[in-house]
N, C-alpha and C. Protein backbone atom coordinates (compact mmCIF):
# COMPACT_ATOMS: atom_id res chain seq x y z
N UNK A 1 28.89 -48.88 145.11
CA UNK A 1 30.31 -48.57 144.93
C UNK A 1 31.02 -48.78 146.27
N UNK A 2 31.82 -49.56 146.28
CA UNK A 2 32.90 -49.67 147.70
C UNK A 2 33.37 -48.54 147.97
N UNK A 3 34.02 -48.70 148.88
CA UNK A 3 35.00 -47.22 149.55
C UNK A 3 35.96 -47.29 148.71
N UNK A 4 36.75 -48.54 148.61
CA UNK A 4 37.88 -48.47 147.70
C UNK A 4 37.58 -47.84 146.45
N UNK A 5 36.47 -48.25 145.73
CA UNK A 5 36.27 -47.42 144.60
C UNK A 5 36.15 -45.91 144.56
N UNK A 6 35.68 -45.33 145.41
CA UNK A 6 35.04 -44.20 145.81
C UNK A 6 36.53 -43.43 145.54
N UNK A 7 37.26 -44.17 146.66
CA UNK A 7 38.84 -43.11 146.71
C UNK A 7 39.41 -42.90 145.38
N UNK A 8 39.35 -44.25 144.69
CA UNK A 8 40.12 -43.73 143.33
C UNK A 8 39.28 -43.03 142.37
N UNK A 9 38.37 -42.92 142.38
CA UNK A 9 37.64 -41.69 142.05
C UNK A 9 37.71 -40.57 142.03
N UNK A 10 37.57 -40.11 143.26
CA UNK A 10 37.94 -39.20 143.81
C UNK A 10 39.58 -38.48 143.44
N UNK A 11 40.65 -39.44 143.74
CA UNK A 11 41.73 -39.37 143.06
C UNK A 11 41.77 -38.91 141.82
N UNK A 12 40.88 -39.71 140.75
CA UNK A 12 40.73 -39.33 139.93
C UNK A 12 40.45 -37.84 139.21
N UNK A 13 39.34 -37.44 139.84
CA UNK A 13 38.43 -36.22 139.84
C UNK A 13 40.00 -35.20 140.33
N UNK A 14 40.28 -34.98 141.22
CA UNK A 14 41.00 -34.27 141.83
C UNK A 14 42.56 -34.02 140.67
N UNK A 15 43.08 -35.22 140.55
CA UNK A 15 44.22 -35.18 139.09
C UNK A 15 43.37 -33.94 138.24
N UNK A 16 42.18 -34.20 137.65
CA UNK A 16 41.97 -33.82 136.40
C UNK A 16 41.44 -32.24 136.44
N UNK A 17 40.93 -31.89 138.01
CA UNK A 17 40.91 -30.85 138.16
C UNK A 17 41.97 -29.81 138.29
N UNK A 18 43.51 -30.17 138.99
CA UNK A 18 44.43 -29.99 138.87
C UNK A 18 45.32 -29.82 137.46
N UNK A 19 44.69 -30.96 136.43
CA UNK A 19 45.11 -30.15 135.35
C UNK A 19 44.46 -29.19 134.78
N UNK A 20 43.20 -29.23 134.88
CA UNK A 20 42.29 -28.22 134.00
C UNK A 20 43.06 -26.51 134.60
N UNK A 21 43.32 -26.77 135.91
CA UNK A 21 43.75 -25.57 136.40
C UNK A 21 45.35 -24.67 136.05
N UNK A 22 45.79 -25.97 135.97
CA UNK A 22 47.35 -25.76 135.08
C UNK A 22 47.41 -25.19 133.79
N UNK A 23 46.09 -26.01 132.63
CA UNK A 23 45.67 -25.43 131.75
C UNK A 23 45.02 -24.32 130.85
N UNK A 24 43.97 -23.67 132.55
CA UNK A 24 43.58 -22.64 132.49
C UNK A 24 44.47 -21.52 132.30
N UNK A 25 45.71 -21.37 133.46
CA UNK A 25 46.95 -20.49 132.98
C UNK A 25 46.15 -19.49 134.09
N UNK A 26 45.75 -19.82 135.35
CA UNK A 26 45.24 -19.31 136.38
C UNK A 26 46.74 -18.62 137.01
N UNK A 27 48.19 -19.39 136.71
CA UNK A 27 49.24 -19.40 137.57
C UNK A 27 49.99 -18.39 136.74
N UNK A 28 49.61 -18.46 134.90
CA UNK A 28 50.56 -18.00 134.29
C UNK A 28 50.58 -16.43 134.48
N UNK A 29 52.78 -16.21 134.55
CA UNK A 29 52.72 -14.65 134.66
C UNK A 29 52.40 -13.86 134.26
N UNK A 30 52.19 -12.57 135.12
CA UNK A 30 51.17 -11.31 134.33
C UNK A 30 53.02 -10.59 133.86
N UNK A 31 52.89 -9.93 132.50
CA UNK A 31 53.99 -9.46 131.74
C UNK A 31 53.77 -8.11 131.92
N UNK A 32 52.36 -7.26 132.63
CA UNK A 32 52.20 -6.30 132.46
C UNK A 32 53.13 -5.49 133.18
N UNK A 33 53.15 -3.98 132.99
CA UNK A 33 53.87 -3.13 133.41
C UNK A 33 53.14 -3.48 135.16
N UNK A 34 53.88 -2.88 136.16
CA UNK A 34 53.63 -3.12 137.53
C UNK A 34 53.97 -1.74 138.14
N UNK A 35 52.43 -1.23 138.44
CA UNK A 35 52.86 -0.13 139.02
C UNK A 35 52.02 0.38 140.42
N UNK A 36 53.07 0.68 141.87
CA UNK A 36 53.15 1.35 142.90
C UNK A 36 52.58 2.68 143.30
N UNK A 37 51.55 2.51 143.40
CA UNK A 37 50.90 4.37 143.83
C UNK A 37 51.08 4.11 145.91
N UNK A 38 51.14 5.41 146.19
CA UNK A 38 50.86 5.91 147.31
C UNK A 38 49.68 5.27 148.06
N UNK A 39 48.72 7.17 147.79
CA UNK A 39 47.61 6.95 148.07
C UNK A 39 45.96 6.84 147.28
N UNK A 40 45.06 6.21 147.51
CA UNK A 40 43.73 6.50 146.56
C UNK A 40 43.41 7.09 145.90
N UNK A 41 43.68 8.48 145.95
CA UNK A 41 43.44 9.58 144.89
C UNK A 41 44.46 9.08 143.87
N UNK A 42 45.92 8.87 143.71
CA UNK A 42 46.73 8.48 142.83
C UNK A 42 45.92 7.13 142.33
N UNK A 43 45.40 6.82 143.27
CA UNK A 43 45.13 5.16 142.92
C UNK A 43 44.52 4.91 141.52
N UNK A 44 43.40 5.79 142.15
CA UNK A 44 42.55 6.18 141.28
C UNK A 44 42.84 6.85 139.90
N UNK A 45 43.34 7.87 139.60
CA UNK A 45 43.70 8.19 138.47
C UNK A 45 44.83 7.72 137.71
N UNK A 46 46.10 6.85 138.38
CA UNK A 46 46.79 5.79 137.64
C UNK A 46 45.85 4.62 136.59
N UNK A 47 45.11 4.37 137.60
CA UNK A 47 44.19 2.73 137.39
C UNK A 47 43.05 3.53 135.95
N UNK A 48 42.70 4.36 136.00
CA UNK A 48 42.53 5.36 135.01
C UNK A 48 43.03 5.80 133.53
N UNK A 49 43.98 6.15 133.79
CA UNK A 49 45.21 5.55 132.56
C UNK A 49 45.64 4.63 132.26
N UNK A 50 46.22 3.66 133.28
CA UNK A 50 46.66 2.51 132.92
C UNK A 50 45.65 1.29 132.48
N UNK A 51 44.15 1.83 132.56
CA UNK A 51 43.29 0.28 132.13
C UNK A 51 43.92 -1.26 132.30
N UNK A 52 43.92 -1.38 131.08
CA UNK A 52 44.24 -3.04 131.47
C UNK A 52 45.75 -3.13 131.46
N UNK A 53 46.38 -2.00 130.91
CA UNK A 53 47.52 -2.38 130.08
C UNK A 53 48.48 -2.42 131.43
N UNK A 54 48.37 -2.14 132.90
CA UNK A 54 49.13 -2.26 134.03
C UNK A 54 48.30 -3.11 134.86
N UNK A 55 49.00 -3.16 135.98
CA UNK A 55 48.70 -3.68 137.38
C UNK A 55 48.98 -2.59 138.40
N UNK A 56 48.09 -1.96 139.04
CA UNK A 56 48.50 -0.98 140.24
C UNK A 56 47.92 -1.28 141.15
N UNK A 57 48.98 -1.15 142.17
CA UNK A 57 48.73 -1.27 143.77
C UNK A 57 48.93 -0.57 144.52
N UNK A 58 47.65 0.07 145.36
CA UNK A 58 47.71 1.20 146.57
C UNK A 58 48.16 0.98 147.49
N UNK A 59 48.94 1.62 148.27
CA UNK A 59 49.87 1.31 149.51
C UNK A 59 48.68 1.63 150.81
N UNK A 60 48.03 3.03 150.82
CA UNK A 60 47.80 3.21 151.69
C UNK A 60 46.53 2.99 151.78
N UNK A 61 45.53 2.58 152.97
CA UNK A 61 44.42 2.08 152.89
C UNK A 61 42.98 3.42 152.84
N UNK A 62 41.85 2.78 152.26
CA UNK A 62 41.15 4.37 152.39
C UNK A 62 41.00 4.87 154.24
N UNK A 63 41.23 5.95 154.13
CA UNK A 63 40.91 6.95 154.91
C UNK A 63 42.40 7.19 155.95
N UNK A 64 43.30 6.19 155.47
CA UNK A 64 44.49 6.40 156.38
C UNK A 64 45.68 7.57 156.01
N UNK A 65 45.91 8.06 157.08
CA UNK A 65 46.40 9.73 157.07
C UNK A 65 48.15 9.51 156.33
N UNK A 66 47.85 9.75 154.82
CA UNK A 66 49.46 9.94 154.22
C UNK A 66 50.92 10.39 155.42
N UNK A 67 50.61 11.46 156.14
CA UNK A 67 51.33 12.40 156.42
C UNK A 67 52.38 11.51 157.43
N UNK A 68 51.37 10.03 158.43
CA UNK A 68 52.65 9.50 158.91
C UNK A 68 52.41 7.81 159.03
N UNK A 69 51.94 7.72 157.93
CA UNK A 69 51.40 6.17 157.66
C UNK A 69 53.02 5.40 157.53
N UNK A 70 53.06 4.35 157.46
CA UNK A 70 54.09 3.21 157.99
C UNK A 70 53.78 2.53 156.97
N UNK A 71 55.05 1.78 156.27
CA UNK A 71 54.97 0.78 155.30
C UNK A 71 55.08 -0.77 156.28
N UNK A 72 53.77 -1.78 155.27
CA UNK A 72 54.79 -2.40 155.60
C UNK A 72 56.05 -3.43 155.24
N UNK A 73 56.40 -4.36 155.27
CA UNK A 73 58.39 -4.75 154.97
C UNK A 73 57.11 -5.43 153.48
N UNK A 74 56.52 -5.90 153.03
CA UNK A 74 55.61 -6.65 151.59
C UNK A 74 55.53 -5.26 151.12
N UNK A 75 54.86 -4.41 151.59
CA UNK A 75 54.70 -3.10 150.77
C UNK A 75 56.01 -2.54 150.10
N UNK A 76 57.26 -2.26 151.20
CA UNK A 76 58.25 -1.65 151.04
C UNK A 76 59.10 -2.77 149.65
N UNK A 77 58.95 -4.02 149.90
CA UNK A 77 58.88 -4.97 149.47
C UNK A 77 58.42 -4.49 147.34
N UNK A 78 57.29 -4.35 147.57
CA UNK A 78 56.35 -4.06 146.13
C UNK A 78 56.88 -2.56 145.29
N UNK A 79 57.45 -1.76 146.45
CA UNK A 79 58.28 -0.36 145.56
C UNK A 79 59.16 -1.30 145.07
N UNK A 80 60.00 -1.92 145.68
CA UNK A 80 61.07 -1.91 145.28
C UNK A 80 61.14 -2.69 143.88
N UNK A 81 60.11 -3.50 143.80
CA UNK A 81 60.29 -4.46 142.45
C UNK A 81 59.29 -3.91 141.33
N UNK A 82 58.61 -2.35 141.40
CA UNK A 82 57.88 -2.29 140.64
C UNK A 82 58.22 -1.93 139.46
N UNK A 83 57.86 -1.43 138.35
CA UNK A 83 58.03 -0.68 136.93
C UNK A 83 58.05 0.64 137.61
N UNK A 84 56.99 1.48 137.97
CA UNK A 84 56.83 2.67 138.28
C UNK A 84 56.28 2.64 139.68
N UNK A 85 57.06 3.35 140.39
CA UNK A 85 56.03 4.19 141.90
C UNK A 85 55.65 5.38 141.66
N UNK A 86 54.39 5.46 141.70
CA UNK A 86 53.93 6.99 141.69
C UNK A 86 53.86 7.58 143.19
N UNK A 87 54.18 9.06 143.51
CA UNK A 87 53.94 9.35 144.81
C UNK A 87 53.23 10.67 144.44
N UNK A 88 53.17 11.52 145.50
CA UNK A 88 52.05 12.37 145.33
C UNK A 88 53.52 13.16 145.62
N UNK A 89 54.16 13.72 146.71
CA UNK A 89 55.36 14.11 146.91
C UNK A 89 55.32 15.39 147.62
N UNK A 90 56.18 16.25 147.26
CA UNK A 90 55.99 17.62 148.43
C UNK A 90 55.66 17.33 149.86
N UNK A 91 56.13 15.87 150.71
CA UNK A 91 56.92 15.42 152.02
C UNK A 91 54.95 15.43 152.54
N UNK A 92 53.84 15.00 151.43
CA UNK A 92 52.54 14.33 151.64
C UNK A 92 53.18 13.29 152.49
N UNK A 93 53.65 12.33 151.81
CA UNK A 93 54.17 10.77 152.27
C UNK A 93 54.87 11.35 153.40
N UNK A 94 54.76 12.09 154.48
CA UNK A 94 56.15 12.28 155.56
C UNK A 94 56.37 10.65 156.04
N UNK A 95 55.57 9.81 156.11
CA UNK A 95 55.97 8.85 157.13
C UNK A 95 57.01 8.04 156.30
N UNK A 96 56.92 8.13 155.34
CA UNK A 96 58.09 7.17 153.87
C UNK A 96 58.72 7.65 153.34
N UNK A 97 59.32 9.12 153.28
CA UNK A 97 59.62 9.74 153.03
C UNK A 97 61.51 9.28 152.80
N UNK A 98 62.17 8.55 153.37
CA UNK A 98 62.93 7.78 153.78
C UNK A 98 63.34 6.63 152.59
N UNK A 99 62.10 6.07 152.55
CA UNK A 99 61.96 4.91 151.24
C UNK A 99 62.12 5.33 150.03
N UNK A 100 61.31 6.63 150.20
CA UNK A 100 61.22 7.33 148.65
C UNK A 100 62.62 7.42 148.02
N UNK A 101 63.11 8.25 148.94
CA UNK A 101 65.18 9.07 148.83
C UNK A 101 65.54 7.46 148.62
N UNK A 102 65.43 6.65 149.47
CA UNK A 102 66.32 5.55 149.06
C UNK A 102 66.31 4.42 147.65
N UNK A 103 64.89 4.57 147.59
CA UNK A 103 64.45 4.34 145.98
C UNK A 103 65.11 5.08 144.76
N UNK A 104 64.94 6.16 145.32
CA UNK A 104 65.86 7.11 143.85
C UNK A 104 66.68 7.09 144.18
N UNK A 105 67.62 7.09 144.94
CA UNK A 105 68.54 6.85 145.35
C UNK A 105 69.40 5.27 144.58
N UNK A 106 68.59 4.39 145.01
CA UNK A 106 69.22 3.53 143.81
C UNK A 106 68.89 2.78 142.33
N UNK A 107 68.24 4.50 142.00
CA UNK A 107 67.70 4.35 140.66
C UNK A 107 66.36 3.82 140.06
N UNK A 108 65.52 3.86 141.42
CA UNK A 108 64.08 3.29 140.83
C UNK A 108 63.80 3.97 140.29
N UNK A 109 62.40 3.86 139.49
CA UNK A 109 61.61 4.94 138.33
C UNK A 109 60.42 5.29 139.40
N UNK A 110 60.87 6.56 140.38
CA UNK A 110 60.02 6.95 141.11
C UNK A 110 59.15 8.50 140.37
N UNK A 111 58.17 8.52 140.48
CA UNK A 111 57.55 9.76 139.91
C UNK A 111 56.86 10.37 140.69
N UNK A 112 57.31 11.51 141.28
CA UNK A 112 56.80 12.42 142.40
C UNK A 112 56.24 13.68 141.51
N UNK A 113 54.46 13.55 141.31
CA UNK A 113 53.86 13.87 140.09
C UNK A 113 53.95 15.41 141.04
N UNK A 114 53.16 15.52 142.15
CA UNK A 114 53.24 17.14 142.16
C UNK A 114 54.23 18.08 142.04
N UNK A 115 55.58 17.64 142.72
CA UNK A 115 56.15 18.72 142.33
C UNK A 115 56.58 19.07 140.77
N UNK A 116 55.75 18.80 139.92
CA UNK A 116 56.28 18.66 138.34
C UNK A 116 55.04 19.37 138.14
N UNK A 117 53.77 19.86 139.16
CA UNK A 117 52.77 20.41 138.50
C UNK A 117 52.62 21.88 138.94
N UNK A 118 53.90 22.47 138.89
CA UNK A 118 54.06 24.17 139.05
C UNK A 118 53.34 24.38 140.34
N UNK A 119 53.64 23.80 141.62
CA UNK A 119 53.10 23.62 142.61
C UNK A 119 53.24 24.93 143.39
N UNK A 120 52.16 25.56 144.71
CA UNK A 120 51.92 26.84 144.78
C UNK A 120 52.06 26.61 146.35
N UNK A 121 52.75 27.66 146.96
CA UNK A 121 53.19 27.71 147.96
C UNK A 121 51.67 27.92 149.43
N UNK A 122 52.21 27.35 150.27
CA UNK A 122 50.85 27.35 151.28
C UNK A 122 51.02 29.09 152.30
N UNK A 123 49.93 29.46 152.41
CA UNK A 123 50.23 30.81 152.78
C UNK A 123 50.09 30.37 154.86
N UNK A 124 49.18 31.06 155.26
CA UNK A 124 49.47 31.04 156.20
C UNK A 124 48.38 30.02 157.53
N UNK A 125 48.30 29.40 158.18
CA UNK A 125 47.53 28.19 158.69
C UNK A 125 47.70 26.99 157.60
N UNK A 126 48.34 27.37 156.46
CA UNK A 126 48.69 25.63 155.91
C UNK A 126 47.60 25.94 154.80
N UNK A 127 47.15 27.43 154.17
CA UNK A 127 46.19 27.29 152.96
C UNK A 127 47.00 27.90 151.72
N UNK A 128 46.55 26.92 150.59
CA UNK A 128 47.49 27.61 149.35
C UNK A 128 47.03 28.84 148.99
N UNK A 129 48.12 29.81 148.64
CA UNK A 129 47.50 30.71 147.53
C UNK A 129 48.03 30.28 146.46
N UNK A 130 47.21 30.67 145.69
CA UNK A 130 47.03 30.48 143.95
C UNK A 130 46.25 31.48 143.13
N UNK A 131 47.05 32.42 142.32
CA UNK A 131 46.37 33.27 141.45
C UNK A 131 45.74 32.79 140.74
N UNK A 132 45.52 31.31 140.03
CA UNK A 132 45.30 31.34 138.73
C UNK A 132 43.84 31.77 138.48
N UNK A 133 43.00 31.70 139.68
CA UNK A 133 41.67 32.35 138.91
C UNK A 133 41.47 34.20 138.67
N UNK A 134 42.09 34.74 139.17
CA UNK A 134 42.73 36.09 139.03
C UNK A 134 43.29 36.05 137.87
N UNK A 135 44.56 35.49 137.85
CA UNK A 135 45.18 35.80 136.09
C UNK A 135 44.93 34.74 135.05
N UNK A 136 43.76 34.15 135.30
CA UNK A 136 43.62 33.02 134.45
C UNK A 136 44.33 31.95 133.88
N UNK A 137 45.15 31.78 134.99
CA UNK A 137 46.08 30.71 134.93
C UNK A 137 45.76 29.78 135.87
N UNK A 138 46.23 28.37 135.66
CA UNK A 138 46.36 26.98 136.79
C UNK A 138 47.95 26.80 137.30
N UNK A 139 48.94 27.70 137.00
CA UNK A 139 50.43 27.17 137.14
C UNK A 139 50.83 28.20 138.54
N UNK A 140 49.80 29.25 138.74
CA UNK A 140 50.54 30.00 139.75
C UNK A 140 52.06 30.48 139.38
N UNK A 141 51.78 31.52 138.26
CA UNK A 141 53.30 31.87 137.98
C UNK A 141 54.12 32.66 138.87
N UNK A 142 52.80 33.89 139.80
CA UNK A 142 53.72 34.26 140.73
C UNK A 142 54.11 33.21 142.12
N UNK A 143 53.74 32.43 142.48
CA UNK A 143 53.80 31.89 143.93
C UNK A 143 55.71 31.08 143.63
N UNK A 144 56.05 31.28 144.93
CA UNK A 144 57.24 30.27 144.82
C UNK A 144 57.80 29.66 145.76
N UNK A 145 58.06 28.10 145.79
CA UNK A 145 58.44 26.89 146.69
C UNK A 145 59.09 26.21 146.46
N UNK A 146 60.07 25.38 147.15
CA UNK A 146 60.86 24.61 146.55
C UNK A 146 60.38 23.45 146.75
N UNK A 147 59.98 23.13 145.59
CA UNK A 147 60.06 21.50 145.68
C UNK A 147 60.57 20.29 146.43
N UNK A 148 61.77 20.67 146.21
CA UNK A 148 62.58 19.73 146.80
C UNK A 148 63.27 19.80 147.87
N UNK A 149 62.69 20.48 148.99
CA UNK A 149 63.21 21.59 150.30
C UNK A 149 62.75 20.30 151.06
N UNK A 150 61.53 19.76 151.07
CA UNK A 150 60.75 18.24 151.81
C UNK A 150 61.73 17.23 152.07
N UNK A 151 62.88 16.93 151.05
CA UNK A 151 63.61 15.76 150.64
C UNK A 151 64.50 15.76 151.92
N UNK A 152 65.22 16.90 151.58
CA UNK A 152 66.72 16.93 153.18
C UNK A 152 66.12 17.35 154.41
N UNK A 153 64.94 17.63 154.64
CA UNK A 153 64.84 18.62 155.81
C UNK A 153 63.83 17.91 156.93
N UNK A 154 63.63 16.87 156.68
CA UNK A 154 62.79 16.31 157.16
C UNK A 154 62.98 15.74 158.88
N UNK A 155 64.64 16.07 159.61
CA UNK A 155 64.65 15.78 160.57
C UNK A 155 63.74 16.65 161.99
N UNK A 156 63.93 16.45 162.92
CA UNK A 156 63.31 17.02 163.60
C UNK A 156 63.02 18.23 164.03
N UNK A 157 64.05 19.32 163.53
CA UNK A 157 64.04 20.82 163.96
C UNK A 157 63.48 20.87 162.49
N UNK A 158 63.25 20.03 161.49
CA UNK A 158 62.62 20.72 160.26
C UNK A 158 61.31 20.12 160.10
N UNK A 159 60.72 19.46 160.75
CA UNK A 159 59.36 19.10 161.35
C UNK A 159 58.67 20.21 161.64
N UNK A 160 57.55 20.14 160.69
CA UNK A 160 56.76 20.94 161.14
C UNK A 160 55.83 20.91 162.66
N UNK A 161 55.71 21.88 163.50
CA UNK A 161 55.20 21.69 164.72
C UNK A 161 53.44 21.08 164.97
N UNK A 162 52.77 21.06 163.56
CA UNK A 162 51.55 20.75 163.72
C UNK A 162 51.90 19.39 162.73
N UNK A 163 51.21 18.43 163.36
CA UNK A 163 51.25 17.18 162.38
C UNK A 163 50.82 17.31 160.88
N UNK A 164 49.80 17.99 160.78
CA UNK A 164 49.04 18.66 159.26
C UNK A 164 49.70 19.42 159.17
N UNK A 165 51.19 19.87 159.30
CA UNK A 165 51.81 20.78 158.65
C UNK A 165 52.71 20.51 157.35
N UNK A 166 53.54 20.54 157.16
CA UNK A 166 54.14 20.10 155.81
C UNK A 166 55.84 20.70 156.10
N UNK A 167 56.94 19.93 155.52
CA UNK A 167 57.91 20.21 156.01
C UNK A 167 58.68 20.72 154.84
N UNK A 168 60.00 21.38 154.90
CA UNK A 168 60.36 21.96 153.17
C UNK A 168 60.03 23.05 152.86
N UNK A 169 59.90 23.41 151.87
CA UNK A 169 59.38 24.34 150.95
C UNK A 169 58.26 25.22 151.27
N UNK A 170 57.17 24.46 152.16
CA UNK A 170 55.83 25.00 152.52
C UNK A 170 55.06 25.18 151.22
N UNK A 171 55.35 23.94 150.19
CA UNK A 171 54.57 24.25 149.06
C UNK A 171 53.28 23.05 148.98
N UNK A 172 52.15 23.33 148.60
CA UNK A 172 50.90 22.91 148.70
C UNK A 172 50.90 22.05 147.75
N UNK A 173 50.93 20.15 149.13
CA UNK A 173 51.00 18.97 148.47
C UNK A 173 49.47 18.41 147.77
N UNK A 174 48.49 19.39 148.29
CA UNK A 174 47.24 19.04 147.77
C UNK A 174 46.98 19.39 146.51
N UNK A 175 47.41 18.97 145.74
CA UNK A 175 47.30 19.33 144.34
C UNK A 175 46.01 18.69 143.49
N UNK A 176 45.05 17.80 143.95
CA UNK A 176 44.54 16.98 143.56
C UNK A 176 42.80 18.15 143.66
N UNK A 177 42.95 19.32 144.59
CA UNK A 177 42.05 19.50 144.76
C UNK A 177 41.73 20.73 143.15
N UNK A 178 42.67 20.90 142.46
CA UNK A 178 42.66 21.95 140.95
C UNK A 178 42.72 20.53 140.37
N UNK A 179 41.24 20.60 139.43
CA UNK A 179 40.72 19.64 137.99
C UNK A 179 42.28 19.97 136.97
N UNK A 180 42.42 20.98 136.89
CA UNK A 180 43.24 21.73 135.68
C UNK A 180 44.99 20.86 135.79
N UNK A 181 45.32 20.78 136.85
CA UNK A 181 46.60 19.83 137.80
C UNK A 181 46.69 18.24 137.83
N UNK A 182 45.15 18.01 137.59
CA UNK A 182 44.74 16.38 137.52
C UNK A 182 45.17 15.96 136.23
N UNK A 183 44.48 17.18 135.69
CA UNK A 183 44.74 17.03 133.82
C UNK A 183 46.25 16.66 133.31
N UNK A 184 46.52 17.90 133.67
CA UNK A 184 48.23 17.53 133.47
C UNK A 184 48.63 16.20 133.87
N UNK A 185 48.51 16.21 135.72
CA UNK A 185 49.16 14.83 136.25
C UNK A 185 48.50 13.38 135.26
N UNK A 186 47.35 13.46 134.75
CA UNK A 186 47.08 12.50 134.23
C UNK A 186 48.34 12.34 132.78
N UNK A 187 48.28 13.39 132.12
CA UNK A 187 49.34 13.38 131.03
C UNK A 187 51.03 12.54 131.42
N UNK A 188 51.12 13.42 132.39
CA UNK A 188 52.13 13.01 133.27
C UNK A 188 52.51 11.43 132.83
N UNK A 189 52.10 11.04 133.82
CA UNK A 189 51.44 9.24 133.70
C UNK A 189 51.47 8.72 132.91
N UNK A 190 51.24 9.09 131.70
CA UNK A 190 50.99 8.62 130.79
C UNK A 190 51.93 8.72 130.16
N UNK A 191 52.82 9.76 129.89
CA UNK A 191 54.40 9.39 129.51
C UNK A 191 55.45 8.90 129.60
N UNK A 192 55.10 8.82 131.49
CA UNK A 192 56.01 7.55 132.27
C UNK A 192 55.87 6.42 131.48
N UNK A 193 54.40 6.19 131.43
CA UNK A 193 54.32 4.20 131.09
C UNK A 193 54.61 4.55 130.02
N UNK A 194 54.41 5.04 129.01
CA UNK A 194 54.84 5.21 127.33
C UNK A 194 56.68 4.60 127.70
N UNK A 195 56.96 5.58 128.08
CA UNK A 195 58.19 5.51 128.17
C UNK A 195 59.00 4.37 128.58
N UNK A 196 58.52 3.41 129.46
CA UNK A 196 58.65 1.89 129.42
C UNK A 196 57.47 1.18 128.75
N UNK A 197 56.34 1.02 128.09
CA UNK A 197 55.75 0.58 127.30
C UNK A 197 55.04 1.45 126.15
N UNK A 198 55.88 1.49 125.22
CA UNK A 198 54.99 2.47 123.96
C UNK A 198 53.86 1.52 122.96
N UNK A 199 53.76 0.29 123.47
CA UNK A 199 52.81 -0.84 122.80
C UNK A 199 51.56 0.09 122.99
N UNK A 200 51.09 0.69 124.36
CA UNK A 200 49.92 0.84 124.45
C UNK A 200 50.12 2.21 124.36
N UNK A 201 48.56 2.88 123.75
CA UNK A 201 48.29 4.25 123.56
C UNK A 201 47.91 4.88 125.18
N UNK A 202 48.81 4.86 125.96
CA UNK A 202 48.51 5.28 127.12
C UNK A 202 47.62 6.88 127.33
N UNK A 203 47.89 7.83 125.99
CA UNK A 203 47.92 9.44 125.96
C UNK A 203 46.32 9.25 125.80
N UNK A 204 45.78 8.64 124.95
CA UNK A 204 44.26 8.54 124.62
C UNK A 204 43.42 7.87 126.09
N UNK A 205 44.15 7.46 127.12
CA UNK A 205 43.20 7.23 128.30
C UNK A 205 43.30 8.51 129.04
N UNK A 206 44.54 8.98 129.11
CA UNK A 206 44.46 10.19 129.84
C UNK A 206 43.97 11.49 129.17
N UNK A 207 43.39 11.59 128.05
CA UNK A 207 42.92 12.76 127.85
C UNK A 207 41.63 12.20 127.76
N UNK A 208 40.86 10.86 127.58
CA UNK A 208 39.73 10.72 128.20
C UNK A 208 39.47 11.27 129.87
N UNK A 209 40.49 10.26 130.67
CA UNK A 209 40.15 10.51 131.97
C UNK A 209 40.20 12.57 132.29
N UNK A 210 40.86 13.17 131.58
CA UNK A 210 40.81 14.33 131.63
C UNK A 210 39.62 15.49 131.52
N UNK A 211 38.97 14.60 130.54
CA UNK A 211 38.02 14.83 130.16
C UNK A 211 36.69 14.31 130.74
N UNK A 212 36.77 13.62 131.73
CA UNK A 212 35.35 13.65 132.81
C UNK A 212 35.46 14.68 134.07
């Protein structure tokens, strides 16, 4: 075979691989819902519920500290165009905290799952109390925090003085560590995406995932 032959060959080969790849639909768009979590623990139990029927993407990388992690302009980028951002909330995210307000702010579908899970105020060194194993509850009916104390207060005289401190309310963003809070937050989730996609039975993954 000459060289000359060789090239159009080659040419050849290369066209037809190019279509097979066009054909495959390697390029074609994903229609799915598109959804924004925080951090890993969210990651994790979104990607959980949502199975196939979403796309979710973790912002923050494993082991990197929520409290003053940095977006960056592709990330900040990916809130802004998603279906849903999930955040963990109660001023966890301090370092984005900024993005968040400005997201709801112009109407994204942001879902700041803890403070929606009867969240329990941190007592003193930054540890929650929580009755519920005393009164056999998970909601902490006596404890009380404001939720939304994190949102305005976040400048510098409302900085907490220890970096692991928490700013606001002083209500306990660790919510992930009560099974009984997961449960719910998984429900949670699952009504968001319902609520922009009712095609999929979103409620039957989360009371599986609830259920491990």
């Amino acid at each position: 075979m000459t060289q000359r032959s060789l090239l159009a060959l080659l040419a050849v080969l290369a066209m037809v691989a190019a279509a097979c790849t066009t054909e495959g639909g390697s390029d074609a768009p994903d229609d799915r819902l598109s959804v924004v979590v925080t951090t890993t623990i969210w990651g994790d139990i979104v990607s959980n519920v949502a199975g196939d029927g979403a796309s979710v993407e973790v912002l923050f990388p494993i082991g990197a500290d929520p409290h003053d992690y940095q977006l960056s302009a592709a990330q900040a980028a990916a809130m802004e165009s998603a279906d849903l951002v999930v955040v963990n909330g109660l001023a966890l995210e301090e370092g984005i905290l900024d993005v968040i307000e400005g997201l709801e702010d112009d109407g994204a579908n942001v879902l700041e799952v803890a403070a929606l899970l009867d969240p329990i105020p941190l007592g003193e060194g930054g540890h929650a109390h929580d009755d519920h194993d005393e009164e056999g509850e998970h909601a902490g009916e006596a404890a009380e925090c404001d939720p939304e104390a994190g949102h305005d207060d976040h400048d510098e005289e409302a900085m907490a003085e220890d970096e692991h401190e928490h700013p606001g309310g002083s209500c306990d963003p660790h919510i992930w560590m009560d099974p009984l809070r997961i449960a719910d937050a998984a429900e949670l989730i699952a009504e968001e995406l319902a609520a922009l996609d009712s095609s999929v039975d979103w409620a039957v993954r989360a009371s599986a995932y609830a259920e491990e």
